[in-house]
N, C-alpha and C. Protein backbone atom coordinates (compact mmCIF):
# COMPACT_ATOMS: atom_id res chain seq x y z
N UNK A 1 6.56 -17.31 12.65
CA UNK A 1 6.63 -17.09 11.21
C UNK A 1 5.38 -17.66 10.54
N UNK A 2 4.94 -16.85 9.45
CA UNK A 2 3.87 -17.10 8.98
C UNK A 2 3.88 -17.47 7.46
N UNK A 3 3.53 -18.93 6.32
CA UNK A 3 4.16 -19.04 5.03
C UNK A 3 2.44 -18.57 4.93
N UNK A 4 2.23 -18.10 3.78
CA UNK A 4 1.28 -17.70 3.10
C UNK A 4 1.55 -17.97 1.22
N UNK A 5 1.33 -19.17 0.49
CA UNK A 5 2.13 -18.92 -0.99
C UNK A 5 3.80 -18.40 -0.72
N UNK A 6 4.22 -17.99 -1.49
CA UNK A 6 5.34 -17.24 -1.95
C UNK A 6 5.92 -16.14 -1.05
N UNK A 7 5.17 -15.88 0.43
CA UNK A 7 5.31 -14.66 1.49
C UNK A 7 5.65 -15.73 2.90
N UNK A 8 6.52 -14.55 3.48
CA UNK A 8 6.56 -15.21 4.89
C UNK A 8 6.58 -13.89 5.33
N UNK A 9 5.67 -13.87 6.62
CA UNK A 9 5.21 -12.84 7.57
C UNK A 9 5.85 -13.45 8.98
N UNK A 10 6.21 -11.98 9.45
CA UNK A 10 6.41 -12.15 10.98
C UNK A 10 5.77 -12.46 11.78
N UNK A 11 5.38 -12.90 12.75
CA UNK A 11 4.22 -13.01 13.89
C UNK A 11 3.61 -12.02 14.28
N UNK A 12 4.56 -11.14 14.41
CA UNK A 12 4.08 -9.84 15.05
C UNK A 12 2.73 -9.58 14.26
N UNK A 13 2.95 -9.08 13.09
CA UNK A 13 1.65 -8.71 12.48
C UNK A 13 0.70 -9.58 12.63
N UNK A 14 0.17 -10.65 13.22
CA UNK A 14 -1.13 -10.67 13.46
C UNK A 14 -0.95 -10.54 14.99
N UNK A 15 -0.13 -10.60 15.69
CA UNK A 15 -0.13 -10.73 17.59
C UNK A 15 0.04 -9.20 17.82
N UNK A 16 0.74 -8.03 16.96
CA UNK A 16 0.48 -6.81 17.25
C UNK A 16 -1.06 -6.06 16.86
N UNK A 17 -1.74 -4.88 18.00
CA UNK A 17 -2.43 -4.56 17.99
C UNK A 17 -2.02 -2.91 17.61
N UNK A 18 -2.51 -2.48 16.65
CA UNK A 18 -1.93 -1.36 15.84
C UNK A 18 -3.13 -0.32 14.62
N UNK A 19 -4.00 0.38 15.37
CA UNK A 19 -4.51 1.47 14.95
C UNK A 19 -4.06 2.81 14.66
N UNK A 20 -3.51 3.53 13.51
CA UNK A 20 -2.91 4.73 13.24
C UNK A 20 -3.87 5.62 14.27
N UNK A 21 -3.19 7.00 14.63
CA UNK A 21 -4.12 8.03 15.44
C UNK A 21 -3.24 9.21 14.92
N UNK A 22 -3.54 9.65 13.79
CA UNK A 22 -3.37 10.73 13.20
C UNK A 22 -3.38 12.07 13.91
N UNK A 23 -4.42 11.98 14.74
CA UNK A 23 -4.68 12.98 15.38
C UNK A 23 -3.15 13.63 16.60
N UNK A 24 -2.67 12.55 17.01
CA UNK A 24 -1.09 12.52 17.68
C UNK A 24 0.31 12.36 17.13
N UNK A 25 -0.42 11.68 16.23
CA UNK A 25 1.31 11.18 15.47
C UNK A 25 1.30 12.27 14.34
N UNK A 26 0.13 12.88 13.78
CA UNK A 26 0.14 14.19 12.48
C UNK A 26 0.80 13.52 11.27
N UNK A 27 1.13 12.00 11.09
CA UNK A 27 1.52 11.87 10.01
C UNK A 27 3.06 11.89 9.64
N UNK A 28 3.66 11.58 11.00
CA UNK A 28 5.12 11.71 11.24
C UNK A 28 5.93 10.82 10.24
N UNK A 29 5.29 9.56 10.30
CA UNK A 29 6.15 8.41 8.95
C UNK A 29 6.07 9.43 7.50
N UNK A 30 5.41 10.39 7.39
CA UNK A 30 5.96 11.04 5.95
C UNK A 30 6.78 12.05 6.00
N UNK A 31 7.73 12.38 7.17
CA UNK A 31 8.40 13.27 8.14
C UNK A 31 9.90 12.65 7.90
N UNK A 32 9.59 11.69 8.85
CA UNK A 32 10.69 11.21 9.43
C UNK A 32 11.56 9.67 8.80
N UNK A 33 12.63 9.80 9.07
CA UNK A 33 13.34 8.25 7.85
C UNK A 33 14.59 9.51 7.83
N UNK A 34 15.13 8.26 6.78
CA UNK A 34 16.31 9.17 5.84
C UNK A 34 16.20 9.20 4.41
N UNK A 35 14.69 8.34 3.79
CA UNK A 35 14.65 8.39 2.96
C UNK A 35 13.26 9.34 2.60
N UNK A 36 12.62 8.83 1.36
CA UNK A 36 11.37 9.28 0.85
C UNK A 36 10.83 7.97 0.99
N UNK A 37 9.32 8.27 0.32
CA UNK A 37 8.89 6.57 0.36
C UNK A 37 9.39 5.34 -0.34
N UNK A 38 9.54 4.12 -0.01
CA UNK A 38 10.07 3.36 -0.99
C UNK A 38 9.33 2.98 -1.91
N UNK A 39 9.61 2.92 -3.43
CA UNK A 39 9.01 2.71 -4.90
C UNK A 39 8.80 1.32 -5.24
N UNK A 40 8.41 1.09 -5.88
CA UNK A 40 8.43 -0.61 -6.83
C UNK A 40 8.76 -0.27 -8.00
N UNK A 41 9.55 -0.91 -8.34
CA UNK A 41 9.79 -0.42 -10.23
C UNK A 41 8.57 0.43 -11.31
N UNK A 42 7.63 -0.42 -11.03
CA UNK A 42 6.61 -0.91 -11.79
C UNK A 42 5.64 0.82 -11.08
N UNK A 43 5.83 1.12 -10.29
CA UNK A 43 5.38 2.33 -9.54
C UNK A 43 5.79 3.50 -10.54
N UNK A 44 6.97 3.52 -11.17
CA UNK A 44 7.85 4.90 -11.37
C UNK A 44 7.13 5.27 -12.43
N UNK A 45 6.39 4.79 -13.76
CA UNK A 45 5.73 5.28 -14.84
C UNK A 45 4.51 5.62 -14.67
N UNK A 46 3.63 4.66 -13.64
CA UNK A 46 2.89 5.39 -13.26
C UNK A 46 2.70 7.14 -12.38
N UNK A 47 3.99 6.93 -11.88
CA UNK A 47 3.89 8.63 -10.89
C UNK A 47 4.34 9.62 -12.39
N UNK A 48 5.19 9.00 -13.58
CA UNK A 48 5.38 9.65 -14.53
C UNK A 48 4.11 9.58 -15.02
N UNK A 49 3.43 9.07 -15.33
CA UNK A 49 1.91 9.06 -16.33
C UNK A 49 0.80 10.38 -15.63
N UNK A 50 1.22 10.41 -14.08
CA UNK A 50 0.20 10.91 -13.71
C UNK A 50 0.53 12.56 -12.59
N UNK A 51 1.71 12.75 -12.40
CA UNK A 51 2.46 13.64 -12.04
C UNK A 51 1.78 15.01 -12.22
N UNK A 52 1.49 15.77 -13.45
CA UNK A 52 1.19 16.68 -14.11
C UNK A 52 -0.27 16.94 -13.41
N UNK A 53 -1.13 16.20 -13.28
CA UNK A 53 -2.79 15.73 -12.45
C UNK A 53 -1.78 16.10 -10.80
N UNK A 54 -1.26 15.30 -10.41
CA UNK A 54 -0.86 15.20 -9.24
C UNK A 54 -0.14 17.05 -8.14
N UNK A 55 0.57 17.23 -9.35
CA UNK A 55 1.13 18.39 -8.98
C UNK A 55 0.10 19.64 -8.17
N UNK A 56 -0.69 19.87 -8.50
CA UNK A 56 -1.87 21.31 -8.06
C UNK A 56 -2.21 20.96 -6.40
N UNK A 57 -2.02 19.80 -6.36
CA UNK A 57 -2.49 19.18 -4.91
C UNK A 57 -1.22 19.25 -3.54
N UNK A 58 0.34 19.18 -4.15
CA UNK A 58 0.80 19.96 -3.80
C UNK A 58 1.44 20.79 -2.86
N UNK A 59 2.58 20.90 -2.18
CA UNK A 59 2.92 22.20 -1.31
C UNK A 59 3.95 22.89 -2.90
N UNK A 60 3.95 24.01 -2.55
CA UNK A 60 4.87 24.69 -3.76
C UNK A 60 6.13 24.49 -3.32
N UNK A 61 6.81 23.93 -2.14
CA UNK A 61 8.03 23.43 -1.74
C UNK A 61 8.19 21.93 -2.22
N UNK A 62 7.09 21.27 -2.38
CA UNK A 62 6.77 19.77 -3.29
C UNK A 62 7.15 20.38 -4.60
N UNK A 63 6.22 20.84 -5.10
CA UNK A 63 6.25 20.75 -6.81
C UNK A 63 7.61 21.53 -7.24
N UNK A 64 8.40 22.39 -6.13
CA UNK A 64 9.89 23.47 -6.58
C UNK A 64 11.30 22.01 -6.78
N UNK A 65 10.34 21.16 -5.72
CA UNK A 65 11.62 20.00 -5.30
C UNK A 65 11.58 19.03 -6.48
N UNK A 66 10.09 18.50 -7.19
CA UNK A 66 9.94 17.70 -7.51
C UNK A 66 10.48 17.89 -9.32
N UNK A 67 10.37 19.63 -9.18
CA UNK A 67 10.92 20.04 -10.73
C UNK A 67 11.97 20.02 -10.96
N UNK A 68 12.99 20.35 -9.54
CA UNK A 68 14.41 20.00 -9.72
C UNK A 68 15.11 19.17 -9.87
N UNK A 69 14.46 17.71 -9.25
CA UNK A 69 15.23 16.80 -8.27
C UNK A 69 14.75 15.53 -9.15
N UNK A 70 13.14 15.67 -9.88
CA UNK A 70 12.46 14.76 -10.69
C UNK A 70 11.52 13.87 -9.02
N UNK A 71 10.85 12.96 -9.47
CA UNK A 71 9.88 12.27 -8.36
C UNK A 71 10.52 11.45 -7.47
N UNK A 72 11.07 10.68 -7.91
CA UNK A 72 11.94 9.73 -7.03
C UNK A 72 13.31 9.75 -7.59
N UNK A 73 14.02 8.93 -6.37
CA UNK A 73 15.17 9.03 -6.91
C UNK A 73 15.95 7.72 -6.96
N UNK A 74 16.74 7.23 -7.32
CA UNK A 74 17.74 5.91 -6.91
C UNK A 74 18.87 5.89 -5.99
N UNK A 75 18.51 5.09 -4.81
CA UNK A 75 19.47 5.28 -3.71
C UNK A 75 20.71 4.41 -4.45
N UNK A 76 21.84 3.94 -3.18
CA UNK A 76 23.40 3.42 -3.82
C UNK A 76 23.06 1.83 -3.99
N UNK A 77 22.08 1.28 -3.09
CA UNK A 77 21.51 -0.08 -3.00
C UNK A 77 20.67 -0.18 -4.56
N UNK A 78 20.37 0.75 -5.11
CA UNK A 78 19.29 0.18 -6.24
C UNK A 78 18.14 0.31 -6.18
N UNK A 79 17.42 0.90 -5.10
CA UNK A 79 16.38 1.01 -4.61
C UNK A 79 15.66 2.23 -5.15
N UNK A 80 14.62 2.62 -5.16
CA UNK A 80 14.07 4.00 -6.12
C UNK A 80 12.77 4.19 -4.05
N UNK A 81 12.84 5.71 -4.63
CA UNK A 81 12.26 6.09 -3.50
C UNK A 81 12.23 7.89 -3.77
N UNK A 82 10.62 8.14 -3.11
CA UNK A 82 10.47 9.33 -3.36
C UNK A 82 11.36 10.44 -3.04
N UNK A 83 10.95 11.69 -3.69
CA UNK A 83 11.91 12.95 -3.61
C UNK A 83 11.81 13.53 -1.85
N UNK A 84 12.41 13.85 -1.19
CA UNK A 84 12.26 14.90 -0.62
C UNK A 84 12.43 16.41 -0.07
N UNK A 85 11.85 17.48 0.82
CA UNK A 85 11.99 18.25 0.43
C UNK A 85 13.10 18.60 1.74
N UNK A 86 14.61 18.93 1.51
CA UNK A 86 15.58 19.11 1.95
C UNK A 86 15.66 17.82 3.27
N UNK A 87 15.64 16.63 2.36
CA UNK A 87 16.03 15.63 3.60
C UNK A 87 15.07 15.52 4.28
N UNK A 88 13.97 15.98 4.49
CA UNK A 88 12.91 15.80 5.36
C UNK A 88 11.30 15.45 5.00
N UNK A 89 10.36 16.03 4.76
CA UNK A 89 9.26 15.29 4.38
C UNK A 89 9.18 15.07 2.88
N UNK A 90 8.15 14.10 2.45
CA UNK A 90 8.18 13.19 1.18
C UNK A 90 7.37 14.89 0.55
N UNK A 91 8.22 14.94 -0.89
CA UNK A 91 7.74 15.92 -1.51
C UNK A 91 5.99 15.88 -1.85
N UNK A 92 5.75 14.37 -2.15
CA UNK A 92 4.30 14.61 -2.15
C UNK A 92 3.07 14.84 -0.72
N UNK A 93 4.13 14.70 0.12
CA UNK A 93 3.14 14.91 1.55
C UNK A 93 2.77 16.79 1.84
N UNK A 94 1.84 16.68 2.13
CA UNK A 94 0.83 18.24 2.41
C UNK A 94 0.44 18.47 3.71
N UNK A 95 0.64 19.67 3.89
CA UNK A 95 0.26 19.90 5.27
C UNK A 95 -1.21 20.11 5.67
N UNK A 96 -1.91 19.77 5.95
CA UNK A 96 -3.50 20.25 6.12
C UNK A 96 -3.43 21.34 7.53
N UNK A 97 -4.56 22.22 8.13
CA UNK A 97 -4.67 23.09 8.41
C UNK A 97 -4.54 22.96 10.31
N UNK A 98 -4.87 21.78 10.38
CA UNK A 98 -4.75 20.55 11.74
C UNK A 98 -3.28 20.56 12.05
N UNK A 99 -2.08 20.61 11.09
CA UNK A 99 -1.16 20.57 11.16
C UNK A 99 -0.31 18.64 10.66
N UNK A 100 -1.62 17.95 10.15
CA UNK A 100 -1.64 16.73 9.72
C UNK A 100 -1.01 16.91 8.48
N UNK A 101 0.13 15.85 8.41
CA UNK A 101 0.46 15.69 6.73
C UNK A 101 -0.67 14.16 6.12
N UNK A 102 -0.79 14.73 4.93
CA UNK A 102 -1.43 13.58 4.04
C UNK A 102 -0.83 13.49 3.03
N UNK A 103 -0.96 12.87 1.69
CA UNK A 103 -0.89 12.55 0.62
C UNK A 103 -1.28 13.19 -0.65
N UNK A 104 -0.35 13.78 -1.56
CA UNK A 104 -1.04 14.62 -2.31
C UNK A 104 -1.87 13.80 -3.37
N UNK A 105 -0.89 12.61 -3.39
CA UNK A 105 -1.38 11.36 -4.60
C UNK A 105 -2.60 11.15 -4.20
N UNK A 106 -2.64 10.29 -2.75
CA UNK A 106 -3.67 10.01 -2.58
C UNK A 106 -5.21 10.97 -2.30
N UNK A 107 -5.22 12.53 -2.35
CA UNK A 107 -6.01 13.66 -2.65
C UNK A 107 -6.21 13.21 -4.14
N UNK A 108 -5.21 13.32 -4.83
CA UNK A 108 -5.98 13.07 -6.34
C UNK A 108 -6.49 11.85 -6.69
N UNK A 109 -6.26 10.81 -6.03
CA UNK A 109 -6.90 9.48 -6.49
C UNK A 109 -8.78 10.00 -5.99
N UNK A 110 -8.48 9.98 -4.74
CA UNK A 110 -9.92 10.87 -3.62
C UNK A 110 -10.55 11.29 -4.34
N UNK A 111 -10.39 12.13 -5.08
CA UNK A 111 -10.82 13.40 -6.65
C UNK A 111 -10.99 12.39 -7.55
N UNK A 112 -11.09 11.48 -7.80
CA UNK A 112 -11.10 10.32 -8.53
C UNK A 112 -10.75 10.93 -10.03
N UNK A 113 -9.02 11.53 -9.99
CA UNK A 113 -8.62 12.13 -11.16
C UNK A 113 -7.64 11.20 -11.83
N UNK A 114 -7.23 10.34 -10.67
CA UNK A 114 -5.87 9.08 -10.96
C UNK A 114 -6.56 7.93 -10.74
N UNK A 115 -6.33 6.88 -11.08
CA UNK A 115 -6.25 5.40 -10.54
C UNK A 115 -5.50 4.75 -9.76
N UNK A 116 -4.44 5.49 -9.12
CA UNK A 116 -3.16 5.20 -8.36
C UNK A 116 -3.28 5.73 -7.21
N UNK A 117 -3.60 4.80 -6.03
CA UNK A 117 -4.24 5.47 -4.58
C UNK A 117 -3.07 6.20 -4.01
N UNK A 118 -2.02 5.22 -3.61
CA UNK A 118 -0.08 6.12 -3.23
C UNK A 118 0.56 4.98 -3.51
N UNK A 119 1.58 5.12 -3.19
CA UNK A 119 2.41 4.18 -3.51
C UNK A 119 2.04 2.81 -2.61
N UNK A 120 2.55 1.52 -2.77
CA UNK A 120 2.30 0.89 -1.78
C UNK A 120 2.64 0.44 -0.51
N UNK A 121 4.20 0.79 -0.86
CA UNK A 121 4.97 0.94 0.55
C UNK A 121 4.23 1.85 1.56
N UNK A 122 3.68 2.72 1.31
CA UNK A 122 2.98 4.21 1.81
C UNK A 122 1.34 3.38 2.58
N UNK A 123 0.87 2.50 1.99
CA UNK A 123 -0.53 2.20 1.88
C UNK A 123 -0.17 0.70 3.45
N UNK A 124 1.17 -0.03 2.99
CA UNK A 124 1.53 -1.20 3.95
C UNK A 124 1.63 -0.66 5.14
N UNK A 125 2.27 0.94 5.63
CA UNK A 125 2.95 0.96 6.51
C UNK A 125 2.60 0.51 7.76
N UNK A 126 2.83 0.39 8.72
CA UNK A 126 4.00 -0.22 8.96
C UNK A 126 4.67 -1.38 8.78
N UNK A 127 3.71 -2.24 8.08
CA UNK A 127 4.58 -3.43 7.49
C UNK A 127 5.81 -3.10 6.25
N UNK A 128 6.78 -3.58 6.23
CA UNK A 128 7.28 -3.31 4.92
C UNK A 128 7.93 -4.91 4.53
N UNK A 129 7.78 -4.70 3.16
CA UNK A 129 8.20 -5.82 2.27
C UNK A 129 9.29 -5.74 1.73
N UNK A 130 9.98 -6.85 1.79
CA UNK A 130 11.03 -6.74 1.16
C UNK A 130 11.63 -8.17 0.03
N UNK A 131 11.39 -8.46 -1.14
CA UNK A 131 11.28 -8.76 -2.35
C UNK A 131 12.59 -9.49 -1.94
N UNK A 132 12.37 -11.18 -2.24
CA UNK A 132 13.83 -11.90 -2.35
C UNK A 132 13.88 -12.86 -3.27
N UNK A 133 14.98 -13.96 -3.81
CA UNK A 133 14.47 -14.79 -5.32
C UNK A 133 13.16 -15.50 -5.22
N UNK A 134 13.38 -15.88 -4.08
CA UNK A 134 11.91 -16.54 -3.77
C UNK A 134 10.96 -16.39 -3.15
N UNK A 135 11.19 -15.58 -2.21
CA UNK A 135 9.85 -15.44 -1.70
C UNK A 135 10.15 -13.70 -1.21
N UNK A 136 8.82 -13.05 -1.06
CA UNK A 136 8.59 -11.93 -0.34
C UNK A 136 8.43 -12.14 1.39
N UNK A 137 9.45 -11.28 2.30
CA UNK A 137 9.19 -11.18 3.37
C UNK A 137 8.40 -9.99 4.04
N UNK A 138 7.42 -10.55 4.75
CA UNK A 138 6.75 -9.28 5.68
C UNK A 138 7.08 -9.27 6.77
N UNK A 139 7.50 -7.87 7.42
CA UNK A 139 7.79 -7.32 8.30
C UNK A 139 6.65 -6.36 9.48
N UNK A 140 7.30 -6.15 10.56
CA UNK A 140 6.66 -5.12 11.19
C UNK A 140 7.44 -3.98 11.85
N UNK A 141 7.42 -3.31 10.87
CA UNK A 141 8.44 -1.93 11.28
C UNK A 141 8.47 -1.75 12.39
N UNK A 142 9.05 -1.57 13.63
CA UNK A 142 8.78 -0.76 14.67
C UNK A 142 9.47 0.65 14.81
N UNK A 143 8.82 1.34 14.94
CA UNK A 143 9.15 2.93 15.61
C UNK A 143 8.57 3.53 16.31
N UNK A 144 8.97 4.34 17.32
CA UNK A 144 8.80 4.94 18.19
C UNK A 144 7.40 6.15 17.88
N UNK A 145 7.92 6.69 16.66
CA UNK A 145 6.63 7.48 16.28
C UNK A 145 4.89 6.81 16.21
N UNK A 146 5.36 5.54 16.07
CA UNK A 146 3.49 4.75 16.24
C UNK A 146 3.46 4.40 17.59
N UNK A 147 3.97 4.91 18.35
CA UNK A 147 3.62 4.45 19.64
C UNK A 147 2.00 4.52 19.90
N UNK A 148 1.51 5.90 19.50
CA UNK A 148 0.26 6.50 19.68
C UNK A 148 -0.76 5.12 18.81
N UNK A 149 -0.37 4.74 17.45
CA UNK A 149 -1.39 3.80 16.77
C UNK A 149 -1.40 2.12 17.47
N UNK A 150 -0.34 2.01 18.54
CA UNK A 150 -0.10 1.03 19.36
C UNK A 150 -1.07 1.40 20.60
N UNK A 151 -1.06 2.11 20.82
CA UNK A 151 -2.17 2.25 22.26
C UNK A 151 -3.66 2.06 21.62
N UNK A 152 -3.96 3.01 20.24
CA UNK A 152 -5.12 3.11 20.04
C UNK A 152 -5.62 1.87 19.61
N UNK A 153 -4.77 1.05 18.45
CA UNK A 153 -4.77 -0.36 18.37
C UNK A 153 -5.50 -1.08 19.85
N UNK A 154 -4.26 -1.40 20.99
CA UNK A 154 -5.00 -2.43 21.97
C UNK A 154 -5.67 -1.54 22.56
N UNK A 155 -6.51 -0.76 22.66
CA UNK A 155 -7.58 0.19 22.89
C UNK A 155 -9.09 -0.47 22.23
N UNK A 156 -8.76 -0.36 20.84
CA UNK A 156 -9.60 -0.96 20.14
C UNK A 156 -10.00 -2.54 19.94
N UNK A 157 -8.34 -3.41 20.10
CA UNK A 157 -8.25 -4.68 19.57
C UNK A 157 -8.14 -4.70 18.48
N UNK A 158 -7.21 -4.17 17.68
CA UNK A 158 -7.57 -4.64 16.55
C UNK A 158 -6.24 -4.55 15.60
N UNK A 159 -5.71 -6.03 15.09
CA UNK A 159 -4.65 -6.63 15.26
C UNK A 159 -3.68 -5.66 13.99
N UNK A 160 -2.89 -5.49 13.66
CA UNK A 160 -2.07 -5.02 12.57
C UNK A 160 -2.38 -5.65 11.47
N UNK A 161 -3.21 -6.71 11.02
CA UNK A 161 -3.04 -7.54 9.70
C UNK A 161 -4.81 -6.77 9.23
N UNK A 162 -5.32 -6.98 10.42
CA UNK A 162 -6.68 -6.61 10.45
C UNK A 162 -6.89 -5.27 9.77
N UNK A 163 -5.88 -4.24 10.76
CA UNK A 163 -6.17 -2.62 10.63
C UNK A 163 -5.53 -2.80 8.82
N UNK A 164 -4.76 -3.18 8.01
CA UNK A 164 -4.43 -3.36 7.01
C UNK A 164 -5.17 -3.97 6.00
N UNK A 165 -5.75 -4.51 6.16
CA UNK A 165 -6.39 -5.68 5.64
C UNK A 165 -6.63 -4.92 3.79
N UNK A 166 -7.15 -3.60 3.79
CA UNK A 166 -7.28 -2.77 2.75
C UNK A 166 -6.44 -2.77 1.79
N UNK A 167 -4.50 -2.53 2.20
CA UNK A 167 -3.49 -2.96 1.31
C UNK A 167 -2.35 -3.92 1.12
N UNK A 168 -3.36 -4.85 2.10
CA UNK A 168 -2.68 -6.32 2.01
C UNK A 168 -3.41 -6.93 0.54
N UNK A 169 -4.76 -6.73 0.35
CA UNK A 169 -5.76 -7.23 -0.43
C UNK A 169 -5.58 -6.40 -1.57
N UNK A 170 -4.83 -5.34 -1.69
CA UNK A 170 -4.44 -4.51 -3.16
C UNK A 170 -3.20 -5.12 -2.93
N UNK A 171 -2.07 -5.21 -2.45
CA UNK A 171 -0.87 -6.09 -3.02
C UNK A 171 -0.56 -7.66 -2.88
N UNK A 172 -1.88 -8.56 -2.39
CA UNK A 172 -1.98 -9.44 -2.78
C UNK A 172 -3.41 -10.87 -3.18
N UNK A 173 -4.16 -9.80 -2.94
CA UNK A 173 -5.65 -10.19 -3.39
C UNK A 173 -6.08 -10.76 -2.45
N UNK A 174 -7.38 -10.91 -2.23
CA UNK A 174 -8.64 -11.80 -1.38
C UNK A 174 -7.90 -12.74 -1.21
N UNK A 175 -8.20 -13.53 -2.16
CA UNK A 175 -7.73 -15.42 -1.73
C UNK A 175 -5.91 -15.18 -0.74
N UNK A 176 -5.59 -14.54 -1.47
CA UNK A 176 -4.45 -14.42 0.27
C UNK A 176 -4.58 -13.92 1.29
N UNK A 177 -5.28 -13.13 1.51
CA UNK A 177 -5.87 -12.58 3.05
C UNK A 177 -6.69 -13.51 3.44
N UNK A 178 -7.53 -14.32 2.91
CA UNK A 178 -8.76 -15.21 3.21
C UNK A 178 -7.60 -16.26 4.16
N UNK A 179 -6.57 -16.53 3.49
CA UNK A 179 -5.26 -17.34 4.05
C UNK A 179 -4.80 -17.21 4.87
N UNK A 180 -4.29 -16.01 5.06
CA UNK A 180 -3.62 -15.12 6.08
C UNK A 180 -4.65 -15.18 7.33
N UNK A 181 -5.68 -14.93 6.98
CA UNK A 181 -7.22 -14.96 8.43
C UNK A 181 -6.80 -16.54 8.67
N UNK A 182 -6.86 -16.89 7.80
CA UNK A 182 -7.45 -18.95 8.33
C UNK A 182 -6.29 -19.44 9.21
N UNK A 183 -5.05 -18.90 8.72
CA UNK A 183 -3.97 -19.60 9.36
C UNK A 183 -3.86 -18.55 10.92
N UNK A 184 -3.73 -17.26 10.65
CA UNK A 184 -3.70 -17.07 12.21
C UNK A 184 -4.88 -17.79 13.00
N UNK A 185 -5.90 -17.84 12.71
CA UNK A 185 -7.55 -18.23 13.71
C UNK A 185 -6.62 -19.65 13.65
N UNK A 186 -5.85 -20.42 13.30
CA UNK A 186 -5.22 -21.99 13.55
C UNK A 186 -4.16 -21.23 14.70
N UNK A 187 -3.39 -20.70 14.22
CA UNK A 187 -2.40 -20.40 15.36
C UNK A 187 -3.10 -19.89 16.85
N UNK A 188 -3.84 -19.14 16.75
CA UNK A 188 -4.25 -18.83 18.41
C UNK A 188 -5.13 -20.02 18.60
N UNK A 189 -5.88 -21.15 18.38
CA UNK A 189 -6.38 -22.56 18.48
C UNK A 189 -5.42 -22.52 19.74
N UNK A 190 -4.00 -22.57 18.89
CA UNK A 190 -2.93 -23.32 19.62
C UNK A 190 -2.45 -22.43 20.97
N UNK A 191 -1.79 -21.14 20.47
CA UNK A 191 -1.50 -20.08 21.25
C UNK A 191 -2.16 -18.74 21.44
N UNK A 192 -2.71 -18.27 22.74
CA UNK A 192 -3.73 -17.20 22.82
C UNK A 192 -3.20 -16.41 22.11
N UNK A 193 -4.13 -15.21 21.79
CA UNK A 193 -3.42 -13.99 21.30
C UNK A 193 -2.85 -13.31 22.58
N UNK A 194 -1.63 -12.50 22.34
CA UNK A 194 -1.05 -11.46 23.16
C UNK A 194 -0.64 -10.02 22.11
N UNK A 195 -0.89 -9.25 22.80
CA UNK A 195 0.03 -8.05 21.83
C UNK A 195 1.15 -7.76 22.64
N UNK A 196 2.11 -7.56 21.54
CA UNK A 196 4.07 -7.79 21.96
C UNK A 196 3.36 -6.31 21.98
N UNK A 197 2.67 -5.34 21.45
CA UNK A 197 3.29 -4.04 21.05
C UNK A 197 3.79 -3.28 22.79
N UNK A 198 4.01 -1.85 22.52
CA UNK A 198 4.65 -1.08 23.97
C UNK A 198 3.31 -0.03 23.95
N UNK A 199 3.13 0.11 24.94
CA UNK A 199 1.64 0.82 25.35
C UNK A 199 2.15 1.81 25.53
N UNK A 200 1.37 3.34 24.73
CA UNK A 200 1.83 4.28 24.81
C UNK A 200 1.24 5.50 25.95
N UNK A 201 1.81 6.31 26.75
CA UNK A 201 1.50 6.80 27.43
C UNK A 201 0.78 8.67 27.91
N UNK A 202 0.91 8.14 26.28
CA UNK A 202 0.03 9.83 26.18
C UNK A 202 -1.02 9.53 26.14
């Protein structure tokens, strides 16, 4: 366990080695779940502020779902989380021609038409957070579908906190990642690094 301020992180995320490979996985985490992506409160006015920009980018099975159904929705827990399109991929995910899903949000941020890159649950993955009175816990999702960003990871070396490092530092700034670095480089002092992850065999 890792305290960082107000966060406690799993181990895994700095002892797992975890590079996405798009090229195999096509973008399956915007596929697969039972949900859509998960929201932050503070998320929902922004996808309202900027929706209308967002829409052209698009599958017309996105924007048919997103007119019916509205952007996100509220699960029975309280939780808000994107639309999807019949139970299956996140209404804002797009198919590109590769057969890769991406982000329609994040196409329009790209276009530098929004200020809102995707959501952030979307930006952590596979870490996910989960918000408690006192402190935020970080996690390391495991699923079967990153098997492929687990090989390419210890392929590369290059740890899960590391390959993140981009929306750890948008949901909790420099001076906590600067933290997050100092205290793992203390922990392997003590204990080598290993990666727990499962080596994938494609």
């Amino acid at each position: 366990m890792i305290e960082i301020g107000d966060t406690i992180l799993s181990d895994d995320i700095a002892d797992q080695y975890f590079v996405c490979d798009l090229v195999k996985c096509k973008g399956a985490c915007c596929v697969e779940g039972d949900l859509g992506a998960p929201l932050e409160k503070e998320e929902l006015p922004i996808l309202d502020k900027y929706l209308d920009i967002i829409k052209p980018y698009l599958s017309d099975e996105g924007r048919a779902t997103i007119e019916k159904e509205g952007p996100y929705l509220l699960d029975e827990e309280g939780d808000y989380s994107t639309t999807t399109i019949q139970g299956k991929e996140c209404a804002f995910a797009i198919y590109e021609a590769n057969g890769i899903l991406k982000c329609g949000i994040e196409k329009a941020w790209l276009d530098k038409k929004i200020d809102f890159q995707k959501p952030i649950s979307c930006h952590l993955y596979p870490i996910r957070a989960k918000k408690y009175d006192k402190f935020t816990a970080l996690n390391y999702d495991r699923w079967d579908i990153c098997s492929p960003a687990c090989h390419h990871g210890n392929v590369l070396k290059v740890p899960l906190f590391k390959f993140l490092k981009g929306p750890l530092v948008r949901k909790f700034g420099d001076q906590w990642y600067e933290k997050l670095v100092k205290t793992v480089k203390s922990m392997r002092k003590v204990t080598p690094h290993k990666s727990r992850g499962k080596k994938s065999e494609d």
